[in-house]
C-alpha atoms as a PDB file:
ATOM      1  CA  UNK A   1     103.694-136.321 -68.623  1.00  0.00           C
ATOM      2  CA  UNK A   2     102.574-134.498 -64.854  1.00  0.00           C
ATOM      3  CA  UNK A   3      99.020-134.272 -64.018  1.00  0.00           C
ATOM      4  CA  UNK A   4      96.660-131.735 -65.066  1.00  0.00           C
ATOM      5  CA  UNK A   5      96.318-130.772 -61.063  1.00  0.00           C
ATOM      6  CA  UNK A   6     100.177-129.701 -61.257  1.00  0.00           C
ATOM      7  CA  UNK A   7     100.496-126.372 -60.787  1.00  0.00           C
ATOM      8  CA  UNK A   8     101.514-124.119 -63.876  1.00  0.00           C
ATOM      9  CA  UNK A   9     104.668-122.817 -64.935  1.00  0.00           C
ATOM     10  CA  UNK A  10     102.575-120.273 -66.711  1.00  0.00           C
ATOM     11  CA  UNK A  11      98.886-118.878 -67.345  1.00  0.00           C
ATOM     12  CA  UNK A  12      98.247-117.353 -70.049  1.00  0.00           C
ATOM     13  CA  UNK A  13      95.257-114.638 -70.916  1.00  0.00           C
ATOM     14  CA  UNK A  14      94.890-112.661 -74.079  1.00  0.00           C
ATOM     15  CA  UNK A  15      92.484-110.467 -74.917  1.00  0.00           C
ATOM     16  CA  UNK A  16      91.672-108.630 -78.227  1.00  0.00           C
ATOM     17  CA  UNK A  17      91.161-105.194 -77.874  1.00  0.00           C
ATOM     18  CA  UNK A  18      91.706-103.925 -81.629  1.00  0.00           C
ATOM     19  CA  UNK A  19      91.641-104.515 -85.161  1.00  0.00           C
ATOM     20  CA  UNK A  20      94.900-104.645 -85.261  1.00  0.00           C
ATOM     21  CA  UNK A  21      95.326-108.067 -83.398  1.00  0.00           C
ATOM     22  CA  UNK A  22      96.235-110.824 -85.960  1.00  0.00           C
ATOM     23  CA  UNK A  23      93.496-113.042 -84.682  1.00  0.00           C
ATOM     24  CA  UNK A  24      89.418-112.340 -84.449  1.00  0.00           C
ATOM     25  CA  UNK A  25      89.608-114.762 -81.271  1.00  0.00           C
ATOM     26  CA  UNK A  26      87.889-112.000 -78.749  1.00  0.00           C
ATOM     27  CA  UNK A  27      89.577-113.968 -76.075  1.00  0.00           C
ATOM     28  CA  UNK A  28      92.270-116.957 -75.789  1.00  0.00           C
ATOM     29  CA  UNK A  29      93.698-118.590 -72.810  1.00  0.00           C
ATOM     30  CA  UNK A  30      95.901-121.594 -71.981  1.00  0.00           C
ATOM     31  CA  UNK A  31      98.029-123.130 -69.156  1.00  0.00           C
ATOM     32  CA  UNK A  32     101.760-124.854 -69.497  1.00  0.00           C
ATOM     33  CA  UNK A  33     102.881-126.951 -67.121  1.00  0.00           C
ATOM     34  CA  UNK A  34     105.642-128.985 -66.543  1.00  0.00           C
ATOM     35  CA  UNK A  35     106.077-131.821 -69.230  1.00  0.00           C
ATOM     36  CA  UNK A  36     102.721-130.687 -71.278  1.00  0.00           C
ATOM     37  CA  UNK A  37     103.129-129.630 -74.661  1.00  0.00           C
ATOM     38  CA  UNK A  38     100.003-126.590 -75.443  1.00  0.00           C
ATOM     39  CA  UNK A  39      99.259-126.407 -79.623  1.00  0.00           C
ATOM     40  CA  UNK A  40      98.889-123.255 -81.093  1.00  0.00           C
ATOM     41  CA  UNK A  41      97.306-123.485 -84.530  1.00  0.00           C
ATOM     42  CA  UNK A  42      95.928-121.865 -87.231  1.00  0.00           C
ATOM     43  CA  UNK A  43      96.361-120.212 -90.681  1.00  0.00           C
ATOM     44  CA  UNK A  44      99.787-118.241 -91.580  1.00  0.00           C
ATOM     45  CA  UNK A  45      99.709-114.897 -90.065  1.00  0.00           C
ATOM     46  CA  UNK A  46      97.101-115.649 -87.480  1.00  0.00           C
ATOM     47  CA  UNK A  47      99.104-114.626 -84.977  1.00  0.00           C
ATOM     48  CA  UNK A  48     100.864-117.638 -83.296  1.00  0.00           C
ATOM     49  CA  UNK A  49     104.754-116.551 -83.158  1.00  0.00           C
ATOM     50  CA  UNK A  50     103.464-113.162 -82.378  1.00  0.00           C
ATOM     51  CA  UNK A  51     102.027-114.258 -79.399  1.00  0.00           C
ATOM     52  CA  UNK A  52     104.879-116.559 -78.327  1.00  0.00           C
ATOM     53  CA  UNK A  53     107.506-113.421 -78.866  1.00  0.00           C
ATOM     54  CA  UNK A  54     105.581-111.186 -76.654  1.00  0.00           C
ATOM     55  CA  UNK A  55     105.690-113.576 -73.996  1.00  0.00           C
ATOM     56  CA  UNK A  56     109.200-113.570 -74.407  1.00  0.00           C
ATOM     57  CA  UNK A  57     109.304-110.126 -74.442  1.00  0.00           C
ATOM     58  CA  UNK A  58     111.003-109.893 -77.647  1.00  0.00           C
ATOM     59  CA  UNK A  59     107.609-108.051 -79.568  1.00  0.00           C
ATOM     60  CA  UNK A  60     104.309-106.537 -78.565  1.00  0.00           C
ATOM     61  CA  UNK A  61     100.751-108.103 -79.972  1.00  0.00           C
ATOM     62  CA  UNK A  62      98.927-105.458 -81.388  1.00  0.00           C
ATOM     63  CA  UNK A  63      95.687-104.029 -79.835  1.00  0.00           C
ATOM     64  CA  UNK A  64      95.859-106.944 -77.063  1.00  0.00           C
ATOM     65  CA  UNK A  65      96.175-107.162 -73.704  1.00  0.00           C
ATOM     66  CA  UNK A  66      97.798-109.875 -72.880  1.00  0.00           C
ATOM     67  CA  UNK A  67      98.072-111.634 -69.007  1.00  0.00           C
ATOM     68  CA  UNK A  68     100.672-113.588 -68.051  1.00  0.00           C
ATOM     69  CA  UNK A  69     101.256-115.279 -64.793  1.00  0.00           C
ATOM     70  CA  UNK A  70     104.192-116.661 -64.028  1.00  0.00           C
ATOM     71  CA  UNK A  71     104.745-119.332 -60.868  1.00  0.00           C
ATOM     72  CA  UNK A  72     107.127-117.608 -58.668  1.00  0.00           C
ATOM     73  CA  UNK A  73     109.271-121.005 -58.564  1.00  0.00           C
ATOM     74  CA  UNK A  74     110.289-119.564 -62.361  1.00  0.00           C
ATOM     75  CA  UNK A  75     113.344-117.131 -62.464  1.00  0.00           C
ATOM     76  CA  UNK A  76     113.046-114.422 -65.187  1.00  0.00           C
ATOM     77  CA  UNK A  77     116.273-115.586 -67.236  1.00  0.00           C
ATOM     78  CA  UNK A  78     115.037-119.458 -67.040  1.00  0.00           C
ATOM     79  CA  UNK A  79     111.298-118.063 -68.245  1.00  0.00           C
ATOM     80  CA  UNK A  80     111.067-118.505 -72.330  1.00  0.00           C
ATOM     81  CA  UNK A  81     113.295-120.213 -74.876  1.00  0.00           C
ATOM     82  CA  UNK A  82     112.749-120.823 -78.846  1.00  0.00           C
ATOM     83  CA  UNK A  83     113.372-123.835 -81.051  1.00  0.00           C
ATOM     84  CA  UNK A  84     113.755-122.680 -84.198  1.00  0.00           C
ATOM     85  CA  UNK A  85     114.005-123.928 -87.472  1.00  0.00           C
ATOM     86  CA  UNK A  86     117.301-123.786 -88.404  1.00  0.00           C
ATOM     87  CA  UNK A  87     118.681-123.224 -84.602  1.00  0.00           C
ATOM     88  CA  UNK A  88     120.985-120.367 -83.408  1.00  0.00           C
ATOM     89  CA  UNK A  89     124.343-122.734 -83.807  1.00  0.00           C
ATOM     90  CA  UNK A  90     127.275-119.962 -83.842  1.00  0.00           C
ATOM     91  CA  UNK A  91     129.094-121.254 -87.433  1.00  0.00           C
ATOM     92  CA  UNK A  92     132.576-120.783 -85.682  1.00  0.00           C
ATOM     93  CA  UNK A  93     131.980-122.701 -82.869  1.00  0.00           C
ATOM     94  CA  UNK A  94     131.761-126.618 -82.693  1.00  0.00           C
ATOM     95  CA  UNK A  95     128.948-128.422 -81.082  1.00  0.00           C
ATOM     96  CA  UNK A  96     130.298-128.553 -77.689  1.00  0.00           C
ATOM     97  CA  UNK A  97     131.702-125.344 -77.709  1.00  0.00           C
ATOM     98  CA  UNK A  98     128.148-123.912 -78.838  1.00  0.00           C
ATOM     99  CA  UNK A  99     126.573-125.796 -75.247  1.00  0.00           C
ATOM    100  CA  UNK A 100     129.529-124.851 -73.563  1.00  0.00           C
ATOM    101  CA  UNK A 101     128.711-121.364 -74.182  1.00  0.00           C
ATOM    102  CA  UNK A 102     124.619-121.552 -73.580  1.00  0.00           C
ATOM    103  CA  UNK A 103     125.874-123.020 -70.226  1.00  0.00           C
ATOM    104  CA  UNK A 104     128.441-120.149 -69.054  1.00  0.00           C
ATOM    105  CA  UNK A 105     125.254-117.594 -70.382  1.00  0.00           C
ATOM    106  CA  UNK A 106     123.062-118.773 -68.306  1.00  0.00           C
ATOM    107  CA  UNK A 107     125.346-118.735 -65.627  1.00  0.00           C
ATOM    108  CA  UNK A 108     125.444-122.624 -64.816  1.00  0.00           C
ATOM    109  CA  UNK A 109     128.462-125.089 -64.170  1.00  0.00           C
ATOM    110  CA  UNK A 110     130.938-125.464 -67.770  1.00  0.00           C
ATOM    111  CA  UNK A 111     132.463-128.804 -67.055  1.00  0.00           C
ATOM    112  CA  UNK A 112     132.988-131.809 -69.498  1.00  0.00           C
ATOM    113  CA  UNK A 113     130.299-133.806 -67.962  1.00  0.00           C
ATOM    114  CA  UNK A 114     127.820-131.280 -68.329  1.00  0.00           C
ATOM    115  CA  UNK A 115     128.011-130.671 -71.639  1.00  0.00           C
ATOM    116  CA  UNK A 116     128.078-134.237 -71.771  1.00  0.00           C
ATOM    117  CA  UNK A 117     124.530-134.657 -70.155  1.00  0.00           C
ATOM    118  CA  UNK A 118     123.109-132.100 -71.799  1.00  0.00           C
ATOM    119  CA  UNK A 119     123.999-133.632 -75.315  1.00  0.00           C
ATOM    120  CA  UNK A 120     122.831-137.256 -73.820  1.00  0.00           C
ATOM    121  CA  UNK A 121     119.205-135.816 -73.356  1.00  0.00           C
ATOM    122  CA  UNK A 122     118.650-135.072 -76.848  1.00  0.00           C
ATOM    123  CA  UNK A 123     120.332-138.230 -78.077  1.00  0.00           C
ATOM    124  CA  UNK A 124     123.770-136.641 -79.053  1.00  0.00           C
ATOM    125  CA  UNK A 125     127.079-137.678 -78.220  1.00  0.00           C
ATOM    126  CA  UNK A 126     129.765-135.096 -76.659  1.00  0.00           C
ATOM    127  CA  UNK A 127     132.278-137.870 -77.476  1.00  0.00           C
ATOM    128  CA  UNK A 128     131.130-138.898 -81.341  1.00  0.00           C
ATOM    129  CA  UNK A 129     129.283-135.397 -82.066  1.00  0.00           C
ATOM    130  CA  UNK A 130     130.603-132.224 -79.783  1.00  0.00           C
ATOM    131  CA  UNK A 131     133.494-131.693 -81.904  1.00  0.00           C
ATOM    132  CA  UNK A 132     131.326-131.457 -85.080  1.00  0.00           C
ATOM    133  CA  UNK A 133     130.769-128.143 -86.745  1.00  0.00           C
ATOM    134  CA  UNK A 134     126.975-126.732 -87.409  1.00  0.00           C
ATOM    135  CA  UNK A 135     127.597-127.252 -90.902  1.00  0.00           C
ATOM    136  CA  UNK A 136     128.336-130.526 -90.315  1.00  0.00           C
ATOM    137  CA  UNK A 137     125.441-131.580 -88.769  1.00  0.00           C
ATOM    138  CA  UNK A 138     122.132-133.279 -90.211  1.00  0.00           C
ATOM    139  CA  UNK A 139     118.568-131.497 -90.197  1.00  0.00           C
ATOM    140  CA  UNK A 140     117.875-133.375 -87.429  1.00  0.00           C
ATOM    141  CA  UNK A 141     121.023-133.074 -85.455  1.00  0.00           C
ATOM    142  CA  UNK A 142     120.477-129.344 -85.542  1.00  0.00           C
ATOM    143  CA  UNK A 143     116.963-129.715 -83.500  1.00  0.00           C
ATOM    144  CA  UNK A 144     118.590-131.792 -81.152  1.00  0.00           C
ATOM    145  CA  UNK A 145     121.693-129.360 -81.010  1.00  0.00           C
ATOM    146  CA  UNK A 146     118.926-126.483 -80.476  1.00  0.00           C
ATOM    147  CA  UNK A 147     117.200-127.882 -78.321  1.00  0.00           C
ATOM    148  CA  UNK A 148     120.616-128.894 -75.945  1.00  0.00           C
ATOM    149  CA  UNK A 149     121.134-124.883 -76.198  1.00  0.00           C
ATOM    150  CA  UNK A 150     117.843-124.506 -74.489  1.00  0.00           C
ATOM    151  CA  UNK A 151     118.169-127.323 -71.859  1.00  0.00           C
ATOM    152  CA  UNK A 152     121.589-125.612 -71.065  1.00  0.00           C
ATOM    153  CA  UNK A 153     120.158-122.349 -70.520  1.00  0.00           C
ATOM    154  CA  UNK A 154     117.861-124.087 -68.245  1.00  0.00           C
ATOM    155  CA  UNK A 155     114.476-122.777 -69.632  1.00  0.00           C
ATOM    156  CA  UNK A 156     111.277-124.116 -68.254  1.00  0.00           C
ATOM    157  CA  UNK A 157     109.096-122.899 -71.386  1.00  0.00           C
ATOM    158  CA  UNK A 158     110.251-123.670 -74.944  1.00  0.00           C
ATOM    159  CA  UNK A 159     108.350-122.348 -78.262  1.00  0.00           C
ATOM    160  CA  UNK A 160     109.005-125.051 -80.977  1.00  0.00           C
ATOM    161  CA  UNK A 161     108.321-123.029 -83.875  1.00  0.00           C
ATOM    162  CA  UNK A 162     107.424-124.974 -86.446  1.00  0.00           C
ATOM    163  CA  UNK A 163     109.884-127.785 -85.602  1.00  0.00           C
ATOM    164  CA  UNK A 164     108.928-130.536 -88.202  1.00  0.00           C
ATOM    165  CA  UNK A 165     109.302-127.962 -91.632  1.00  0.00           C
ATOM    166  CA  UNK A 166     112.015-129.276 -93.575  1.00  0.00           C
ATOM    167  CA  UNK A 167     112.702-132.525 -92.297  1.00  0.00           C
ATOM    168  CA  UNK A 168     112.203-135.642 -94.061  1.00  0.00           C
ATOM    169  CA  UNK A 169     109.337-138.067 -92.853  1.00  0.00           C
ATOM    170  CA  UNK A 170     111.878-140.493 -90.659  1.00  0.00           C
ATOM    171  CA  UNK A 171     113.916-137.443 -89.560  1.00  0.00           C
ATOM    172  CA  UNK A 172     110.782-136.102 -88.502  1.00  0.00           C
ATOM    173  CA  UNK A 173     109.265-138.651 -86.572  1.00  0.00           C
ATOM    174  CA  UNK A 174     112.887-138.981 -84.743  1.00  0.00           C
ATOM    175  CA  UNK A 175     112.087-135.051 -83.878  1.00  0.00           C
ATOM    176  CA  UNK A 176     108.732-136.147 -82.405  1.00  0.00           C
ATOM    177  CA  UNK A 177     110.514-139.094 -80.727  1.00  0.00           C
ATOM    178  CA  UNK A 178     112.735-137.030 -78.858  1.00  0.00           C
ATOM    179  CA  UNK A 179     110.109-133.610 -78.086  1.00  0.00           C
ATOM    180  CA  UNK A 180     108.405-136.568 -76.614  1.00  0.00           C
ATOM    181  CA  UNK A 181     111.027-138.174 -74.624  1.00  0.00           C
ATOM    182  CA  UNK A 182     112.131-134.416 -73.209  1.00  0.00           C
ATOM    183  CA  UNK A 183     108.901-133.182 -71.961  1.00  0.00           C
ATOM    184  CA  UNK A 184     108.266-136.937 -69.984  1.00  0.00           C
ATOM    185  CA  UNK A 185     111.758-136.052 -67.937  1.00  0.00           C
ATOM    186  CA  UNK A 186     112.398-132.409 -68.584  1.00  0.00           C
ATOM    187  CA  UNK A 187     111.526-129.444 -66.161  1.00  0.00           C
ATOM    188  CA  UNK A 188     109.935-127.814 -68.593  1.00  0.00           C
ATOM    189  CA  UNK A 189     107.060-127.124 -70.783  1.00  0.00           C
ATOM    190  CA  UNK A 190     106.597-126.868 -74.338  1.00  0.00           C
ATOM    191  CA  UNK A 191     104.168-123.994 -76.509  1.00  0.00           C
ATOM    192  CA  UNK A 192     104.073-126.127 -80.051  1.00  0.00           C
ATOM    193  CA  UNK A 193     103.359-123.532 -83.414  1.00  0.00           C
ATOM    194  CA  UNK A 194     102.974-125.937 -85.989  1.00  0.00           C
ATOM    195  CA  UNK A 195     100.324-126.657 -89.546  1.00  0.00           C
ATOM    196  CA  UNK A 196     101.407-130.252 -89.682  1.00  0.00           C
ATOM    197  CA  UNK A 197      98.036-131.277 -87.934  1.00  0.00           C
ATOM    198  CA  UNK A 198      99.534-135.472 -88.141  1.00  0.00           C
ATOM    199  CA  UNK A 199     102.649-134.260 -86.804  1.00  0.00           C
ATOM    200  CA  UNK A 200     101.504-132.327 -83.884  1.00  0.00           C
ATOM    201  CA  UNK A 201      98.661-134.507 -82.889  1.00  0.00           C
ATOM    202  CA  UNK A 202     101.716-137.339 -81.944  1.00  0.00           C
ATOM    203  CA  UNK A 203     102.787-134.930 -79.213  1.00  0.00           C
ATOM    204  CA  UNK A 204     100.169-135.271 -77.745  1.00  0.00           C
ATOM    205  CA  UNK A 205      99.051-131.760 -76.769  1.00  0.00           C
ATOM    206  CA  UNK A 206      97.433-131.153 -73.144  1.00  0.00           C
ATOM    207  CA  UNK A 207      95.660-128.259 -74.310  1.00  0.00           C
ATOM    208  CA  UNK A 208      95.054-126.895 -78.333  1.00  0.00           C
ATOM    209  CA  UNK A 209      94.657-123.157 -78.883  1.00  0.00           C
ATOM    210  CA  UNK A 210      93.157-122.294 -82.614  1.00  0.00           C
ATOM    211  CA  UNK A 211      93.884-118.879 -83.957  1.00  0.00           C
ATOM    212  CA  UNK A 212      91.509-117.633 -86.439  1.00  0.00           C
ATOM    213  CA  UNK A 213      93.288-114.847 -88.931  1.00  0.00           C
ATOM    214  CA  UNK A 214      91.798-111.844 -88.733  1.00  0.00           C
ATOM    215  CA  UNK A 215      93.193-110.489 -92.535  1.00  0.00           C
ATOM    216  CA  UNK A 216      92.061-112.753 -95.879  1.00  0.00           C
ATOM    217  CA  UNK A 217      94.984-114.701 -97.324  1.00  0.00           C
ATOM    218  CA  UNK A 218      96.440-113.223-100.089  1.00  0.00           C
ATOM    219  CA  UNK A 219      95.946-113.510-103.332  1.00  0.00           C
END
């Protein structure tokens, strides 16, 4: 993990302006940097993707105004990338191929050895596991295979979004195991969305951001 004196990759301000905002938080405000992982938490539909899609730029938070500084040593295409749950593995292509092609996006080197490397830093093979197909491929293996589309791409913040739902308890801690193992050596930093409060505690979270919902459950 880097020091706390590292400069960050990003700083983050949001402020509620509205009624609309998912979360009655009148102000919220964190700081990633390289190798931390920051918790966001709270109840369902408090907000927490939201907030991690609109500094993507993929969605706007409601009646918020939301800051965001980014460290000039970050390109825009290397800025945000997501872990989802069940990855964004295209079905036709095999594991490899999938890297291969998050490689050539980004507009980095497409050789065998660097799809090799890539699939060596989340504990994959190229030689045992690149020519397996997504459907292939374990609960687990598809974390690791999303997050090698994310190192490829060469982004310096990932959202895990929930990244422990649906995994068995020793699939899961290998998960944690290798989040772990990737922020100590990675250039990046990581913005964790999870409700498994055992689960995301083992990260070990620099910095923990709670979300209160603004709207009752339902019913």
């Amino acid at each position: 993990m880097c020091k706390s004196n590292t400069p960050p990759l990003l700083a983050v301000e949001v402020v509620r302006t509205g009624e609309a905002c998912p979360f009655t938080n009148e102000r919220i405000a964190f700081e990633l940097r390289q190798g931390e992982v920051v918790w966001l938490r709270g109840a369902s539909g408090a907000g927490k993707s939201f907030t991690c899609l609109h500094l993507a730029g993929l969605a706007e938070l409601p009646d918020a105004t939301v800051h965001a500084q980014w460290s000039s040593a970050v390109p825009v295409a290397e800025r945000v990338g997501f872990l989802f749950q069940k990855g964004v593995l295209i079905d036709s292509l095999n594991l490899a191929e999938n890297v291969a092609l998050a490689l050539r996006a980004s507009g980095r080197p497409c050789t065998q050895s660097a799809i090799a490397k890539i699939l060596s830093e989340v504990g994959l093979s190229a030689q045992a596991d690149g020519g397996k197909m997504p459907g292939q491929l374990s609960g687990g293996m598809l974390r690791r295979a999303a997050l090698a589309q994310i190192l490829a791409q060469g982004k310096r913040v990932v959202v895990l979004d929930e990244p422990f739902v649906g995994l068995d308890p020793p699939v899961a801690d290998e998960v944690g195991k290798l989040i772990r193992a990737v922020a100590a050596r990675a250039r990046c930093a990581f913005v964790l969305v999870s409700h498994m409060e055992e689960r995301a505690r083992s990260l070990a979270p620099a910095q923990i951001v709670t979300l209160e919902r603004a709207r009752p459950e339902d019913p």
